[in-house]
N, C-alpha and C. Protein backbone atom coordinates (compact mmCIF):
# COMPACT_ATOMS: atom_id res chain seq x y z
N UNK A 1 0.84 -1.18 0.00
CA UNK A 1 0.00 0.00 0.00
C UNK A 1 0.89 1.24 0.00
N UNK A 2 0.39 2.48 -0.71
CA UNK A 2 1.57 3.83 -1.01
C UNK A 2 0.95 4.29 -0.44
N UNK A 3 1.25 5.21 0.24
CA UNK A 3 0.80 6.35 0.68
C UNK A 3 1.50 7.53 0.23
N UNK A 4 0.41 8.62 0.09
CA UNK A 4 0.71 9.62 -1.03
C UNK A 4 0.79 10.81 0.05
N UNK A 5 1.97 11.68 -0.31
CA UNK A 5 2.41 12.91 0.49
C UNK A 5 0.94 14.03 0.13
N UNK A 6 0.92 14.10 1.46
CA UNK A 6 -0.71 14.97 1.81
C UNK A 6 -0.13 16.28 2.57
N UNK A 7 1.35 16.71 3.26
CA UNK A 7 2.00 17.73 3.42
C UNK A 7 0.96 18.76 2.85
N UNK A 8 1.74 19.83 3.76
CA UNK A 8 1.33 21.55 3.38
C UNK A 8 1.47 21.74 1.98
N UNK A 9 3.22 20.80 1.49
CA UNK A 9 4.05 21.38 0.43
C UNK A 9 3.89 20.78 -0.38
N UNK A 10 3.13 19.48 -0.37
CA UNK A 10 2.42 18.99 -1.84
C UNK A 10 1.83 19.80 -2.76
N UNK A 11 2.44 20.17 -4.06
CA UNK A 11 1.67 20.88 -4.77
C UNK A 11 0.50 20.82 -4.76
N UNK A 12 -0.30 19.58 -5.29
CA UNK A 12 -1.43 19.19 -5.25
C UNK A 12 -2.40 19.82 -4.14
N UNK A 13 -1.91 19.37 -3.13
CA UNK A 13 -2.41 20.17 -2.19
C UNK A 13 -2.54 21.91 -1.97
N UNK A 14 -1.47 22.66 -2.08
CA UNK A 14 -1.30 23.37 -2.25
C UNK A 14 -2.32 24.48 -3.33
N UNK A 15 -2.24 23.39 -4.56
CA UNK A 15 -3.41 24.10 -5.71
C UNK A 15 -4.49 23.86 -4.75
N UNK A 16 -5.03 22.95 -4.82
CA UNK A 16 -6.65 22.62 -4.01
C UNK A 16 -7.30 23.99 -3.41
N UNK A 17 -5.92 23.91 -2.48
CA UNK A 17 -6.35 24.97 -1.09
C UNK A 17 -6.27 26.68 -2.08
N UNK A 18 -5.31 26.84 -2.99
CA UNK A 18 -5.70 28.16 -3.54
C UNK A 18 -6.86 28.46 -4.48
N UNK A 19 -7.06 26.63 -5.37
CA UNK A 19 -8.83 26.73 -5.44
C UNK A 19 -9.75 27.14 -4.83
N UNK A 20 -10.04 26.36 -3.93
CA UNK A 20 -10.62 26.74 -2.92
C UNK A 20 -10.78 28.41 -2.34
N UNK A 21 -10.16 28.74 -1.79
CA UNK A 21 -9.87 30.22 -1.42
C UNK A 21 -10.01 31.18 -2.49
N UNK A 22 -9.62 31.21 -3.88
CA UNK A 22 -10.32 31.93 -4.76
C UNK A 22 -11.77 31.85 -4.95
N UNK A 23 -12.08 30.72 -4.77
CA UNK A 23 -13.81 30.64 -4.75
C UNK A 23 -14.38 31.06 -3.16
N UNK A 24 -13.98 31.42 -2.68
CA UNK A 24 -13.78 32.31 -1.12
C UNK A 24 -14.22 33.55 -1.34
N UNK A 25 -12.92 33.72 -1.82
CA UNK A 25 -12.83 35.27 -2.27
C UNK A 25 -14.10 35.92 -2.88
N UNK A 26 -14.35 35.21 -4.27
CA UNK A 26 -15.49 35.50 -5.23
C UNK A 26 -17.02 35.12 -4.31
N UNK A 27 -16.97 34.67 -3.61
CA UNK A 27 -18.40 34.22 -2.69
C UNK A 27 -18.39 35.91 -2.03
N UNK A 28 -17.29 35.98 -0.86
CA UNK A 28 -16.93 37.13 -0.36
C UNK A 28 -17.14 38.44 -0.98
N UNK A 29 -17.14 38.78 -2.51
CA UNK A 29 -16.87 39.76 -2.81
C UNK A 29 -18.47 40.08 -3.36
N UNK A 30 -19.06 38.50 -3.55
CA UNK A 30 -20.57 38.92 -4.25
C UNK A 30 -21.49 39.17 -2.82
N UNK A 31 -21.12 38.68 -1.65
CA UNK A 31 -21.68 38.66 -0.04
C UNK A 31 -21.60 40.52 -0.49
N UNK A 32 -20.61 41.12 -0.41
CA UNK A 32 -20.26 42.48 0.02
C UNK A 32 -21.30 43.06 -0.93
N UNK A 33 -21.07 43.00 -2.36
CA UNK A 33 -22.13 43.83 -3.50
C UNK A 33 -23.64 43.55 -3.18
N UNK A 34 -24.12 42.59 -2.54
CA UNK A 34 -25.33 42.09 -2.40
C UNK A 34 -25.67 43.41 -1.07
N UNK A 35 -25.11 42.76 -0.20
CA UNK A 35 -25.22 43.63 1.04
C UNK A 35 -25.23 45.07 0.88
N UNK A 36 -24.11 45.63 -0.39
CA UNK A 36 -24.68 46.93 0.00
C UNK A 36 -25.78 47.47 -1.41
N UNK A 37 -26.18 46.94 -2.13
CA UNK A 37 -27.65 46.61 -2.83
C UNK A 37 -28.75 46.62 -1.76
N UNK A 38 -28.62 45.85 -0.97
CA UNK A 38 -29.78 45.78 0.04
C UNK A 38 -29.95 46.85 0.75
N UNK A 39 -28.56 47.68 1.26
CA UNK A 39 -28.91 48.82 2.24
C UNK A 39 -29.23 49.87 1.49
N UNK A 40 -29.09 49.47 0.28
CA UNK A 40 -29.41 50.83 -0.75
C UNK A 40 -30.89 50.83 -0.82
N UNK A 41 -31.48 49.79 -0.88
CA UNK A 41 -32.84 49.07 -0.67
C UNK A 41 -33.80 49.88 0.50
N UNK A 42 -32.70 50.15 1.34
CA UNK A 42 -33.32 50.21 2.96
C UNK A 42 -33.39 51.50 3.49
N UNK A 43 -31.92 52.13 2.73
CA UNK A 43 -32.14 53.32 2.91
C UNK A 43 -33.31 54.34 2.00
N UNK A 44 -33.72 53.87 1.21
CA UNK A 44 -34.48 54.39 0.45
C UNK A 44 -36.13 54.11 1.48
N UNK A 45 -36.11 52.94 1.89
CA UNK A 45 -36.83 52.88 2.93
C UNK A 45 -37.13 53.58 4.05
N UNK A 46 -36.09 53.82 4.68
CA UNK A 46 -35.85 55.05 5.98
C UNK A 46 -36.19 56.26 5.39
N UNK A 47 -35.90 56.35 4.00
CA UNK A 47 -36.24 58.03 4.00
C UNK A 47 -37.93 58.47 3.43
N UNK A 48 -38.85 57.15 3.02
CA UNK A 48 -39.95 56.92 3.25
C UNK A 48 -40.58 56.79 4.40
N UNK A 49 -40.24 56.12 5.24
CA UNK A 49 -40.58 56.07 6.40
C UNK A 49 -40.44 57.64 7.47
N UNK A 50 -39.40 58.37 6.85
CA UNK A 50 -38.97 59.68 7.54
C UNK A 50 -40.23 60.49 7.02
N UNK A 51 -40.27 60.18 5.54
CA UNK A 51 -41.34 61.46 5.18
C UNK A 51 -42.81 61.38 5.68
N UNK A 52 -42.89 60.17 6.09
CA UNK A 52 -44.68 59.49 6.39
C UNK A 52 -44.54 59.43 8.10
N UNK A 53 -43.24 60.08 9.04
CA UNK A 53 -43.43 59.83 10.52
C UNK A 53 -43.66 58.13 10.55
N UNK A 54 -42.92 57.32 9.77
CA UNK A 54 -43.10 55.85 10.44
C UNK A 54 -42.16 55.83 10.96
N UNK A 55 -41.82 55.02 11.78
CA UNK A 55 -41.10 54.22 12.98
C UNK A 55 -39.83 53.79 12.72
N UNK A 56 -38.68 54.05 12.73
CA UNK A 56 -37.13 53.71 12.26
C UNK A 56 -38.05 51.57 12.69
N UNK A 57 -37.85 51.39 13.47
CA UNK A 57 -38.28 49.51 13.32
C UNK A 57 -39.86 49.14 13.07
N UNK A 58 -39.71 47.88 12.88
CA UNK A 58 -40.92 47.33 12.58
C UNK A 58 -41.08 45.89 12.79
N UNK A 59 -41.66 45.90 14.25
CA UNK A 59 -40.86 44.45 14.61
C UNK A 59 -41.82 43.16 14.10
N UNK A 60 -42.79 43.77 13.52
CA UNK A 60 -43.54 42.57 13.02
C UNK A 60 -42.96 42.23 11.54
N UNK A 61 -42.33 43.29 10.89
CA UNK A 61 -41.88 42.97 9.68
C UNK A 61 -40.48 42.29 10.02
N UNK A 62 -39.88 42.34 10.99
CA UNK A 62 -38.47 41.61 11.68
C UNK A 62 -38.68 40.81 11.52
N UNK A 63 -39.46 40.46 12.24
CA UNK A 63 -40.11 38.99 12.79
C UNK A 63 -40.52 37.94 11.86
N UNK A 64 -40.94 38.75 10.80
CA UNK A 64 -41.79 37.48 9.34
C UNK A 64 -40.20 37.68 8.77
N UNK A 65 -39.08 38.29 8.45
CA UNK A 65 -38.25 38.14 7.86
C UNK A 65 -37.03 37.37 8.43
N UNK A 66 -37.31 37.25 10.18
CA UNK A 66 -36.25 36.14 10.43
C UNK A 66 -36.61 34.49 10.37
N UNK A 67 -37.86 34.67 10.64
CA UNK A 67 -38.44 33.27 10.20
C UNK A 67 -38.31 33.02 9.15
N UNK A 68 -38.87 33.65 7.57
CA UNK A 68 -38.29 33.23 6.60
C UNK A 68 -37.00 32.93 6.15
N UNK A 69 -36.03 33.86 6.65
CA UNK A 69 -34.58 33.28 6.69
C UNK A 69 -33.85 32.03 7.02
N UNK A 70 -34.79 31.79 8.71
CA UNK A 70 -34.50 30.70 8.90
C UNK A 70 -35.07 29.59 7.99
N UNK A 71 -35.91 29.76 7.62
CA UNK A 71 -36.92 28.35 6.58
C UNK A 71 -35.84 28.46 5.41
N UNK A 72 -35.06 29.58 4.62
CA UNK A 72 -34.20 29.51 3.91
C UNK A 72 -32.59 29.21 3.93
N UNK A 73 -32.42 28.96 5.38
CA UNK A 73 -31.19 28.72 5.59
C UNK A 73 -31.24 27.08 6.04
N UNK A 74 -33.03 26.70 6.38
CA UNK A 74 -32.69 25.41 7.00
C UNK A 74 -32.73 24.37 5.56
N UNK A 75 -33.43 25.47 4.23
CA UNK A 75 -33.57 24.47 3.25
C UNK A 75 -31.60 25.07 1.96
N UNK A 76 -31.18 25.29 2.51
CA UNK A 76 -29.68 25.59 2.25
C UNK A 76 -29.13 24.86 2.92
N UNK A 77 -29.36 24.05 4.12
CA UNK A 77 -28.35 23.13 4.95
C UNK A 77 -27.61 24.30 5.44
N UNK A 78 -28.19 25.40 6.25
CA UNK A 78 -27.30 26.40 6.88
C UNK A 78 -27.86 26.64 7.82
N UNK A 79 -26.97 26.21 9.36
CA UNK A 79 -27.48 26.70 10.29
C UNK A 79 -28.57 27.99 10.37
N UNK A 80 -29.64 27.74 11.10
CA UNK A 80 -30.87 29.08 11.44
C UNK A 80 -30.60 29.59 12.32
N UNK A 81 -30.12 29.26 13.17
CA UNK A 81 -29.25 30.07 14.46
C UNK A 81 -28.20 31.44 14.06
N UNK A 82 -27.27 30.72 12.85
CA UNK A 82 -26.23 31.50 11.66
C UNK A 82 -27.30 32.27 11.83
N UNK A 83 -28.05 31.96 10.26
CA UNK A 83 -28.39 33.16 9.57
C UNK A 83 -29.50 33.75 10.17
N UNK A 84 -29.93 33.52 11.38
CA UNK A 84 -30.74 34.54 12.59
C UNK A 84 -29.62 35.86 12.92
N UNK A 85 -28.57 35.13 13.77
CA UNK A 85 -27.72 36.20 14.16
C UNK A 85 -27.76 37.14 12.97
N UNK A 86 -26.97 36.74 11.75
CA UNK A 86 -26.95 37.41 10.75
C UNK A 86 -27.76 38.80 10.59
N UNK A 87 -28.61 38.19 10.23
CA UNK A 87 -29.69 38.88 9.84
C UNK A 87 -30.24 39.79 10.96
N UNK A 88 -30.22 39.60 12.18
CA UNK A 88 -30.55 40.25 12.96
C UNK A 88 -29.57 42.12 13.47
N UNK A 89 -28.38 41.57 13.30
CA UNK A 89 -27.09 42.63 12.35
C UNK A 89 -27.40 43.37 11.84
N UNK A 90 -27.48 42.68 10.69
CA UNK A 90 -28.16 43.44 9.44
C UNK A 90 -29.64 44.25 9.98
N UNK A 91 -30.16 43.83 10.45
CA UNK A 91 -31.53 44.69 11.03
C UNK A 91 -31.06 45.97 12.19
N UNK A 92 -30.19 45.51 12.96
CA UNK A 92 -30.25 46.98 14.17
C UNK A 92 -29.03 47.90 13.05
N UNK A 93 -27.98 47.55 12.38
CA UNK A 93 -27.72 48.91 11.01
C UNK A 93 -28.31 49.48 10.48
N UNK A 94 -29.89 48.68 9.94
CA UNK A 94 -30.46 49.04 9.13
C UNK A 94 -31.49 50.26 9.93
N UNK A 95 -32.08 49.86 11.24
CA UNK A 95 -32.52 50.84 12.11
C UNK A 95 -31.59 52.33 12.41
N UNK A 96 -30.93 51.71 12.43
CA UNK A 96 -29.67 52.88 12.97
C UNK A 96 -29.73 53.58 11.63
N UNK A 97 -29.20 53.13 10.69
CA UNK A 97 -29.66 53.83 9.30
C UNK A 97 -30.96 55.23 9.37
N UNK A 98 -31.77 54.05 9.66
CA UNK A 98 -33.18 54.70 9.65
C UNK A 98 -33.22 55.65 10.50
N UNK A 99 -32.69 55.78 11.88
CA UNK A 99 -32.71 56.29 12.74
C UNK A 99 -32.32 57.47 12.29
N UNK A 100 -30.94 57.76 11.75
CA UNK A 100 -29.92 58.84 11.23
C UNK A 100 -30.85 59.42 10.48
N UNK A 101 -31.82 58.88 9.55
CA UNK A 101 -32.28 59.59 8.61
C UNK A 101 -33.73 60.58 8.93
N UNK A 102 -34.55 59.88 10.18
CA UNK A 102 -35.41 60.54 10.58
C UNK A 102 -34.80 61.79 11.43
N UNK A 103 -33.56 61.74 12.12
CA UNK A 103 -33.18 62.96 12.81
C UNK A 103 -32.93 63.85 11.87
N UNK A 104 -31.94 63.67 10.29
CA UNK A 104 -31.90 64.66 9.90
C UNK A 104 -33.20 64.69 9.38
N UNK A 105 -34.30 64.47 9.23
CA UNK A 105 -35.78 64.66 8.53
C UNK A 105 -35.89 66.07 9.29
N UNK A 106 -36.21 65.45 10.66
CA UNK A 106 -36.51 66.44 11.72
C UNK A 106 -35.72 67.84 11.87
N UNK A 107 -34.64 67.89 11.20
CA UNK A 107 -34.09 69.14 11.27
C UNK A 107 -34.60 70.18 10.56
């Protein structure tokens, strides 16, 4: 029986792992463009919400959007716990956002 060098310094190995990590990268870089698409999304939201006196949160709309996340992360094979925290992140920025935008409304 051979056994085949599985080392750091196996090329083979070596490629794999910079495979890998370029497809990292490119996951990473479409995560970032998505994300700030969405706050572009949101902020346009806050400044609706500024002109109509609604509420920087909306915890019933929270609420139907972390459940759906989770139903989409549990049918992704991705922890719902993950993409709760996540998303929940993403929600007190997005307030804070909102927040910033109703004070300057108010000025």
């Amino acid at each position: 029986m051979t056994t085949r060098d599985t080392s750091p310094t196996d090329p083979q190995v070596l490629a794999e792992l910079a495979r890998l990590r370029d497809s990292i990268d490119n996951i990473d870089a479409a995560v970032v463009h998505m994300l700030a698409e969405r706050f572009k999304c949101t902020q346009q939201v806050g400044h609706l919400k500024a002109a109509h006196q609604l509420p920087p949160a909306d915890p019933s709309r929270e609420a139907q959007q972390i459940a759906r996340l989770r139903g989409l992360a549990e049918s992704a094979k991705l922890d719902p716990a993950f993409a709760e925290k996540l998303l929940n992140f993403i929600i007190s920025e997005v307030i804070r956002h909102h927040e910033q935008i109703a004070g300057a409304t108010e000025r």
